[in-house]
C-alpha atoms as a PDB file:
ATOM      1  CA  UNK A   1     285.941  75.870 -62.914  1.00  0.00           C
ATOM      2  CA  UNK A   2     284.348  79.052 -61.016  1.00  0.00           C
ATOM      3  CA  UNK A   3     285.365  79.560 -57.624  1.00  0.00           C
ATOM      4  CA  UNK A   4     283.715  82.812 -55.835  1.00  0.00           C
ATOM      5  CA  UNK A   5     285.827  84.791 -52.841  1.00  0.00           C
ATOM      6  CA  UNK A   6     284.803  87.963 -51.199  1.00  0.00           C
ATOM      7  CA  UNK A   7     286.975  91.248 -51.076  1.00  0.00           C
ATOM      8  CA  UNK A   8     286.454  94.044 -48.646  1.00  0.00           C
ATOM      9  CA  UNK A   9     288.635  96.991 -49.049  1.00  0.00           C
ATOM     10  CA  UNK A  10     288.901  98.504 -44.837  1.00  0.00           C
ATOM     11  CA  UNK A  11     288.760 101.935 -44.408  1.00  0.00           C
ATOM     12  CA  UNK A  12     292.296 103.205 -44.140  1.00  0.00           C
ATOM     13  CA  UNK A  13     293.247  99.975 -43.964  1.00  0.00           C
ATOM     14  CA  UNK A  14     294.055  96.275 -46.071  1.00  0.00           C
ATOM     15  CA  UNK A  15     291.950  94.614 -48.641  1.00  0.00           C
ATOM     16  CA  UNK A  16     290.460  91.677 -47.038  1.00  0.00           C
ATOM     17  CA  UNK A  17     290.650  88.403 -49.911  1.00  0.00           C
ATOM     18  CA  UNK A  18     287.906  85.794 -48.513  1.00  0.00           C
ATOM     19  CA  UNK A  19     287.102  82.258 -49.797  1.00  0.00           C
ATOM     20  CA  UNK A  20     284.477  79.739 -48.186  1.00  0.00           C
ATOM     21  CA  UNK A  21     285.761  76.418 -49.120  1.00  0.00           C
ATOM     22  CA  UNK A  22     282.928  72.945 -50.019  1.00  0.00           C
ATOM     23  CA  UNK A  23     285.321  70.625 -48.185  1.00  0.00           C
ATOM     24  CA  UNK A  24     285.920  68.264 -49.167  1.00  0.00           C
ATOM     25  CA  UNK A  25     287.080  69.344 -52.167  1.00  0.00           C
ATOM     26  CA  UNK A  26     287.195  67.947 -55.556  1.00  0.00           C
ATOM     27  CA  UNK A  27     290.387  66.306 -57.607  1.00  0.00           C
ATOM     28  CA  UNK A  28     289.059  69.341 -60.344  1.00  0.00           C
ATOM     29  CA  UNK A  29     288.831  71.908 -57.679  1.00  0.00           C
ATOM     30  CA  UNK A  30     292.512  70.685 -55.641  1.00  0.00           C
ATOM     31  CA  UNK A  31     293.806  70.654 -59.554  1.00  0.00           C
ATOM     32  CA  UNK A  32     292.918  74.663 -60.175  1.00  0.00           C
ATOM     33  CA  UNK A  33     293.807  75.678 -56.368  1.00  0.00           C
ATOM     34  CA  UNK A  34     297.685  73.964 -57.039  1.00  0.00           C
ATOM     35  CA  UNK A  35     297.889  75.186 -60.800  1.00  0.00           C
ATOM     36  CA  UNK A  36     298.109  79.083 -58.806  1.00  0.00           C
ATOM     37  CA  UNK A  37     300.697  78.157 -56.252  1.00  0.00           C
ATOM     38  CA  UNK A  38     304.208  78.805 -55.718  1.00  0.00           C
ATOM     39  CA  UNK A  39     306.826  76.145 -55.330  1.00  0.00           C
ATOM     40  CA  UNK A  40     307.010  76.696 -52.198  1.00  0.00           C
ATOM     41  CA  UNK A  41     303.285  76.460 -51.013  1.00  0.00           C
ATOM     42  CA  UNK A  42     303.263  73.316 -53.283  1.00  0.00           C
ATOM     43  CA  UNK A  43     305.809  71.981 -51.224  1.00  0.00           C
ATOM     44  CA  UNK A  44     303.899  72.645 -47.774  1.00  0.00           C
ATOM     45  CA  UNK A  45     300.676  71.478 -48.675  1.00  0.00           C
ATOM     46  CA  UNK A  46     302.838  68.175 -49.642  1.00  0.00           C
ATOM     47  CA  UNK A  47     303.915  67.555 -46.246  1.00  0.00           C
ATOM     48  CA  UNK A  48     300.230  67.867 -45.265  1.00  0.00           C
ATOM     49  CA  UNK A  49     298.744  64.196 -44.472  1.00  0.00           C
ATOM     50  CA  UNK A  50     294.758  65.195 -43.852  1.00  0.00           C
ATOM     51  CA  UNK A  51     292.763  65.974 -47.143  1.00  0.00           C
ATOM     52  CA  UNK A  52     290.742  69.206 -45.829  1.00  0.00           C
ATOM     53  CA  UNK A  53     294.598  70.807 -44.889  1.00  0.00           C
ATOM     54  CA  UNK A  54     295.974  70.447 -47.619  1.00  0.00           C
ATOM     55  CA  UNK A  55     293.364  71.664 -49.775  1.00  0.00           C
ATOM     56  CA  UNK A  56     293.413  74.815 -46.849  1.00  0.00           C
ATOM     57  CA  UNK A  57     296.790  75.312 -47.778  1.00  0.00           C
ATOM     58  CA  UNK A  58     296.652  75.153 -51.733  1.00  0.00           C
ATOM     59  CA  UNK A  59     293.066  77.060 -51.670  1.00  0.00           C
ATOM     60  CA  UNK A  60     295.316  80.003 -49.597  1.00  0.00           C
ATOM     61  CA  UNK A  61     297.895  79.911 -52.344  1.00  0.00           C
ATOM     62  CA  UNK A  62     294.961  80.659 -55.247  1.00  0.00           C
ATOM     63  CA  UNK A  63     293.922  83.110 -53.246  1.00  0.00           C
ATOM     64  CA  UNK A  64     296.757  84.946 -52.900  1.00  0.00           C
ATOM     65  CA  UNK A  65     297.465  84.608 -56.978  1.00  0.00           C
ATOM     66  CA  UNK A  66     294.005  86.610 -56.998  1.00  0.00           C
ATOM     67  CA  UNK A  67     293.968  89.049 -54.817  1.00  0.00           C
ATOM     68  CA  UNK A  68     297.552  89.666 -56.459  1.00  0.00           C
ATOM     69  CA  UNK A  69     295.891  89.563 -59.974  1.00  0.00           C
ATOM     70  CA  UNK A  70     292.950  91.886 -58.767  1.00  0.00           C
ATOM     71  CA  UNK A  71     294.779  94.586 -56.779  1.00  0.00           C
ATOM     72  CA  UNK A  72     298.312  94.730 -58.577  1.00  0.00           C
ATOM     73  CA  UNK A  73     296.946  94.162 -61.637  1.00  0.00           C
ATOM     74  CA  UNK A  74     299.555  91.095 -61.716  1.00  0.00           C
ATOM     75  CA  UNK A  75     299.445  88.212 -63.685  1.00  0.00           C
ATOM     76  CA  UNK A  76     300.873  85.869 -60.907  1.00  0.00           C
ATOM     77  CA  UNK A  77     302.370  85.771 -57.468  1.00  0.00           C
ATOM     78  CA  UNK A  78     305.745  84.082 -56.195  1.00  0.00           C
ATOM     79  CA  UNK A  79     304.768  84.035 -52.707  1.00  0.00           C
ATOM     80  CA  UNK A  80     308.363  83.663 -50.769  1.00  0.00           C
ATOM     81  CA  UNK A  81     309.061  84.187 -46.759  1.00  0.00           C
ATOM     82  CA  UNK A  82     311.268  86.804 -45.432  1.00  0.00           C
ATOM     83  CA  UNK A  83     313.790  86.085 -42.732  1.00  0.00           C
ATOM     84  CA  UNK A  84     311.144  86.421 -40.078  1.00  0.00           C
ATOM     85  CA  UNK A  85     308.717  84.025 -41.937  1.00  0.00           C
ATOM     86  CA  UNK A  86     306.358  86.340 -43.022  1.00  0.00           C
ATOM     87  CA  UNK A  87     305.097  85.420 -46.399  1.00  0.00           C
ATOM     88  CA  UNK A  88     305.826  88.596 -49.161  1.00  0.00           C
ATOM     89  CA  UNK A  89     305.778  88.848 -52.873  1.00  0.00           C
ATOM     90  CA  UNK A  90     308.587  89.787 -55.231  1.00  0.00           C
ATOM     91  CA  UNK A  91     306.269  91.210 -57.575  1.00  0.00           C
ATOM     92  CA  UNK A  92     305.302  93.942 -54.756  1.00  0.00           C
ATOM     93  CA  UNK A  93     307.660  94.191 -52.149  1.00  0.00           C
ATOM     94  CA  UNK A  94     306.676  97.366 -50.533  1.00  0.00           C
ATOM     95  CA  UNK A  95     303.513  95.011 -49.514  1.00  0.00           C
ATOM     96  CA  UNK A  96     302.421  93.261 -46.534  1.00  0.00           C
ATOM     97  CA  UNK A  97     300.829  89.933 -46.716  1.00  0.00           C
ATOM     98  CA  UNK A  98     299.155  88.024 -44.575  1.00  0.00           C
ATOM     99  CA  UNK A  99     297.335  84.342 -44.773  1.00  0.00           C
ATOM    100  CA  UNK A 100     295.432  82.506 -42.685  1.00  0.00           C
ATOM    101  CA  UNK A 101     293.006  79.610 -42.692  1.00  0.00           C
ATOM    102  CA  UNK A 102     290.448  77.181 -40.841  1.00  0.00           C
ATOM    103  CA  UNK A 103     287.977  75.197 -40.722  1.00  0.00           C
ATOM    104  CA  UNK A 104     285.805  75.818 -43.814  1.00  0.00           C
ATOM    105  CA  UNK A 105     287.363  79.718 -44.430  1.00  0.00           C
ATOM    106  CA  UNK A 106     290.798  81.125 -46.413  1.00  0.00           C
ATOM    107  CA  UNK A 107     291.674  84.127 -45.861  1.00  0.00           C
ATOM    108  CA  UNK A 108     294.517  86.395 -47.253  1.00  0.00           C
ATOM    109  CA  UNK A 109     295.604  90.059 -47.104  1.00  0.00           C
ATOM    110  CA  UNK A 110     297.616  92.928 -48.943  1.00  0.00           C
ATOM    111  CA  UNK A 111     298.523  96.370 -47.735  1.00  0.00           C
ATOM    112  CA  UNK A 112     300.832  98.512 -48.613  1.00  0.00           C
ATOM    113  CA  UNK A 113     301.409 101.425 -45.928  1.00  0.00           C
ATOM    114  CA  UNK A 114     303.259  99.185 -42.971  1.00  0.00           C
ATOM    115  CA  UNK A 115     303.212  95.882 -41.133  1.00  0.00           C
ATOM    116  CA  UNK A 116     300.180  93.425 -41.136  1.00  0.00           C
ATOM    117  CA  UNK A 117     298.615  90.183 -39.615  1.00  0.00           C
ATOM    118  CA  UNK A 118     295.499  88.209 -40.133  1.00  0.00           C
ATOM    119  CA  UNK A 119     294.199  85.701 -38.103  1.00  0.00           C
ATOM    120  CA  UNK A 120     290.765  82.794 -38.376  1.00  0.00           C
ATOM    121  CA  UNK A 121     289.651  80.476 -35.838  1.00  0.00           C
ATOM    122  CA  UNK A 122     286.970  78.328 -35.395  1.00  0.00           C
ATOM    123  CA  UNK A 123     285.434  78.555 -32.036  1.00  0.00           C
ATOM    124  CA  UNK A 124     287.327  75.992 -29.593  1.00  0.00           C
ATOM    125  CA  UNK A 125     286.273  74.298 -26.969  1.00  0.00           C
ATOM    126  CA  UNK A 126     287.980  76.375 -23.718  1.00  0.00           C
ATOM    127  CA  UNK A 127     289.502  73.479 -21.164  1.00  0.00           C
ATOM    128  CA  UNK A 128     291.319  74.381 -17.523  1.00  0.00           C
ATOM    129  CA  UNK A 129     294.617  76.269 -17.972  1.00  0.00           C
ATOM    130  CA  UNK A 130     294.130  76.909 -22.469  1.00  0.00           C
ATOM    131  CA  UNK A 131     294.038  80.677 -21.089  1.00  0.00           C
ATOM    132  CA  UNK A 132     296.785  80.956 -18.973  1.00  0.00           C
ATOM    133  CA  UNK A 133     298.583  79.369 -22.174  1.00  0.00           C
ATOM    134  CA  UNK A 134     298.462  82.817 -24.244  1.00  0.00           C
ATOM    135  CA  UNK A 135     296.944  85.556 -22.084  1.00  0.00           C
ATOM    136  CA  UNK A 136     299.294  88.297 -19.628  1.00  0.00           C
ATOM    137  CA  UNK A 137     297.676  88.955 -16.196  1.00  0.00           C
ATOM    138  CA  UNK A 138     295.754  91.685 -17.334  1.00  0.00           C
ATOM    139  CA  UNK A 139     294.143  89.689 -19.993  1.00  0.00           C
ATOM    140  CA  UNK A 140     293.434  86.844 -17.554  1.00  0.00           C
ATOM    141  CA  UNK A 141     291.665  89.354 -15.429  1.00  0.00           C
ATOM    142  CA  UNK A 142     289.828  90.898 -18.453  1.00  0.00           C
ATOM    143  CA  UNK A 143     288.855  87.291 -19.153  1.00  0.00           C
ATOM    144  CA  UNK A 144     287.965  86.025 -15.725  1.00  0.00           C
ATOM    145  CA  UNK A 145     285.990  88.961 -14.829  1.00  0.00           C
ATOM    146  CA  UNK A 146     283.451  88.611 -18.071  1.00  0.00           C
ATOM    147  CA  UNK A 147     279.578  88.008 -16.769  1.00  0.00           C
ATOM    148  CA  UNK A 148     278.805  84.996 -18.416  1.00  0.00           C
ATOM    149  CA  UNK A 149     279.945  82.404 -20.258  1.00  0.00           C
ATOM    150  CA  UNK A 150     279.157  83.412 -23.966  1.00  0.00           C
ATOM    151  CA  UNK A 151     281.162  87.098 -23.128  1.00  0.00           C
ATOM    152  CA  UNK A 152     284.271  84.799 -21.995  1.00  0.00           C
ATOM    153  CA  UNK A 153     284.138  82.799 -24.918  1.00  0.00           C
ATOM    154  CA  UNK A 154     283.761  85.721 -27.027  1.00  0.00           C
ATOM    155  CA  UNK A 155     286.325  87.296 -24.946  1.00  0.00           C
ATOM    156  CA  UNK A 156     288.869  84.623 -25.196  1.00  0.00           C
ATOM    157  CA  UNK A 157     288.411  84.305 -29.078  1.00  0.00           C
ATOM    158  CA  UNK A 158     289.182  87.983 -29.852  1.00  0.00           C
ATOM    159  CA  UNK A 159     292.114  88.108 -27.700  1.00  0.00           C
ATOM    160  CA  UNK A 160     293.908  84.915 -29.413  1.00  0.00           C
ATOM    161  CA  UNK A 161     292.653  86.295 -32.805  1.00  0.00           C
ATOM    162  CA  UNK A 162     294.357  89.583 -32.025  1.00  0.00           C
ATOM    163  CA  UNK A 163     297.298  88.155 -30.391  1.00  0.00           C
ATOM    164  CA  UNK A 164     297.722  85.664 -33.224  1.00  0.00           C
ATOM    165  CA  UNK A 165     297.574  88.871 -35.892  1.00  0.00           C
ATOM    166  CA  UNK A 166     299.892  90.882 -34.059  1.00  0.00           C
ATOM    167  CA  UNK A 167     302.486  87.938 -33.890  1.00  0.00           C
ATOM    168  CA  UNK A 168     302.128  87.402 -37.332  1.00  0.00           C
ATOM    169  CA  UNK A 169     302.520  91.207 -38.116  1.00  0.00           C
ATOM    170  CA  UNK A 170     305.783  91.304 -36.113  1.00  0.00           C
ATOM    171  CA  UNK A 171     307.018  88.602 -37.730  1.00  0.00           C
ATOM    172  CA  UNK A 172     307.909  86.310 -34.710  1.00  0.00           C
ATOM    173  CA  UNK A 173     304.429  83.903 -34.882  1.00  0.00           C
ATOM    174  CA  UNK A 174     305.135  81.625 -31.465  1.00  0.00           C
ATOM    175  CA  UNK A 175     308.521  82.369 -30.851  1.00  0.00           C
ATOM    176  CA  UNK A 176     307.508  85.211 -28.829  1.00  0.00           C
ATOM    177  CA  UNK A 177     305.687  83.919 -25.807  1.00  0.00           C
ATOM    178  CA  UNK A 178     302.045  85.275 -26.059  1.00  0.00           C
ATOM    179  CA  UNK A 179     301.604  85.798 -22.309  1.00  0.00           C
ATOM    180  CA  UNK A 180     304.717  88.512 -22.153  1.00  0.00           C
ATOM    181  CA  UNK A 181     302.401  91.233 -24.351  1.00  0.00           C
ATOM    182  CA  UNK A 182     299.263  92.819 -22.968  1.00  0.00           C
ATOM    183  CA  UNK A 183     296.644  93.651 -25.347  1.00  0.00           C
ATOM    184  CA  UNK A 184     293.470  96.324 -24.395  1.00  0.00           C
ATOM    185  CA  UNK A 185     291.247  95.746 -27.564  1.00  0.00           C
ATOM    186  CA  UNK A 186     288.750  98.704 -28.420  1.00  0.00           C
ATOM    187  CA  UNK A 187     286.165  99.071 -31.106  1.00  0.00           C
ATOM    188  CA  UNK A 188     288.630  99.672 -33.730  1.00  0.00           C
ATOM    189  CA  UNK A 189     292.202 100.175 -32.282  1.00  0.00           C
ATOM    190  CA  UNK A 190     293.992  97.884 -29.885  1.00  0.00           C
ATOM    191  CA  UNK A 191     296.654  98.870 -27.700  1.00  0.00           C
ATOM    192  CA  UNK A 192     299.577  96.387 -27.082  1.00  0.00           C
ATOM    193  CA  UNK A 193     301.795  96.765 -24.267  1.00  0.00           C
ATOM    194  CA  UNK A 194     305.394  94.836 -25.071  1.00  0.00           C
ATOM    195  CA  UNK A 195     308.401  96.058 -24.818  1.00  0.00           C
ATOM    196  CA  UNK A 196     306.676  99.885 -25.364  1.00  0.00           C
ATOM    197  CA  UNK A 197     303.064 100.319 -25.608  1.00  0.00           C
ATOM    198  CA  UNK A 198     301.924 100.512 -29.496  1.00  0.00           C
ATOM    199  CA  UNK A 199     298.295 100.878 -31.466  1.00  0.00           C
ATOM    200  CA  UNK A 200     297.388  99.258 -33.437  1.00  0.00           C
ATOM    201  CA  UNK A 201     294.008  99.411 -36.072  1.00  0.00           C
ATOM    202  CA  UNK A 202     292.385  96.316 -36.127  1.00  0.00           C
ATOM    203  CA  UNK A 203     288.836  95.006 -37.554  1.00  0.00           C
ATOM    204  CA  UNK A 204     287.293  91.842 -36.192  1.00  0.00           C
ATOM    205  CA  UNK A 205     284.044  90.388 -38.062  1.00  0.00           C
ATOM    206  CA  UNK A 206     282.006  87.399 -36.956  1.00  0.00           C
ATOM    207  CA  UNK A 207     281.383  84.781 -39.930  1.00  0.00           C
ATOM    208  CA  UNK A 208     278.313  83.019 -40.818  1.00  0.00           C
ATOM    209  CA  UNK A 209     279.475  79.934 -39.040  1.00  0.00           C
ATOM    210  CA  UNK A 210     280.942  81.809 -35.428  1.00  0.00           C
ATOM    211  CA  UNK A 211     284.457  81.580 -36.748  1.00  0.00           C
ATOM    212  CA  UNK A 212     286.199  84.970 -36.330  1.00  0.00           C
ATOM    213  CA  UNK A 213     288.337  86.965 -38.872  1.00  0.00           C
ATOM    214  CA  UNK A 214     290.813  89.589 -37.283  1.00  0.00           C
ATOM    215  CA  UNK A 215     293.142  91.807 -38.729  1.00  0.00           C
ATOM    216  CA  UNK A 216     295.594  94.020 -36.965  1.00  0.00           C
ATOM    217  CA  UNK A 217     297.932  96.901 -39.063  1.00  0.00           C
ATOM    218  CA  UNK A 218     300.146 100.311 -38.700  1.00  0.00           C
ATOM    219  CA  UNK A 219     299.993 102.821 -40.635  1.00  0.00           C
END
């Protein structure tokens, strides 16, 4: 079986690993994603009760066997967590990985030059008070201040894309409460105020379908 993913190597920066998914998916195509997975992504995608997740969460695990194939030159990947939950490979240690997944997209990626997070949502619907669940004051300013409602949507989709990456890069995902860190996103940098103020390089595309793909790093 042939499955096509997209890889964009960023400037300075991570190679990108991309797969659209045809959910939902075949026994033949669930068969090839699970023959590339680790025990232990086997194991989550068991505890998984919805088709189209589980097949998410194998299709990330093939992904990552590739992109480890492609840009190691690997034959296979043990993807393992580190004490912060951050997913890392054996094989390349001195590597950051990051996954992520929804909707119809899987996403992975490696870098090798310091910490890294990677984030995909689907557009969501915005109800009273989902802002004030993730955003500082600043942000909810930022956010309340936008013209119109397509900016605030687009608004409030790169700053939990963002948000999401840089938890993931840290290594704390939701344990850290969102609101307590102040993001100022640029054109390709944003600047996080938490406990000190960091940069960080990020690159946010817009896919085919309005989902958005961000990816925050350091150097």
């Amino acid at each position: 079986m042939s499955v096509v993913y997209s890889v964009y190597t960023l400037e300075q920066g991570p190679t990108l690993f991309l797969l659209r998914l045809v959910l939902p998916a075949s026994d033949e195509t669930l068969a090839c994603y699970a023959a590339s997975c680790s025990d232990l992504r086997l194991q989550r995608a068991g505890r998984y009760r919805q088709h189209d997740d589980r097949t998410r969460c194998l299709a990330a695990g093939w992904l990552v066997r590739q992109a480890t194939k492609q840009l190691l030159g690997r034959n296979g990947s043990n993807e393992l967590h580190d004490p912060l939950g951050r997913p890392w490979l054996p094989e390349a240690p001195d590597y950051s990985l990051s996954i992520t997944h929804a909707g119809n997209w899987v996403a992975c990626a490696l870098y090798p030059d310091g910490p890294l997070g990677i984030d995909l949502e689907t557009p969501p619907e915005i109800t009273p008070g989902m802002a004030e669940l993730f955003m500082s004051g600043q942000e909810l300013f930022e956010y309340r201040a936008q013209p119109d409602p397509c900016q605030r949507q687009n608004y409030f989709l790169r700053c939990w894309c963002l948000k999401e990456c840089w938890l993931k890069a840290i290594g704390t995902g939701m344990l850290q409460n969102p609101c307590d860190a102040s993001i100022t996103i640029g054109a390709t940098t944003m600047s996080v105020q938490h406990d000190k103020r960091e940069l960080w390089h990020i690159n946010q595309q817009f896919l085919d379908d309005s989902s958005l793909l961000a990816l925050c790093w350091r150097r």
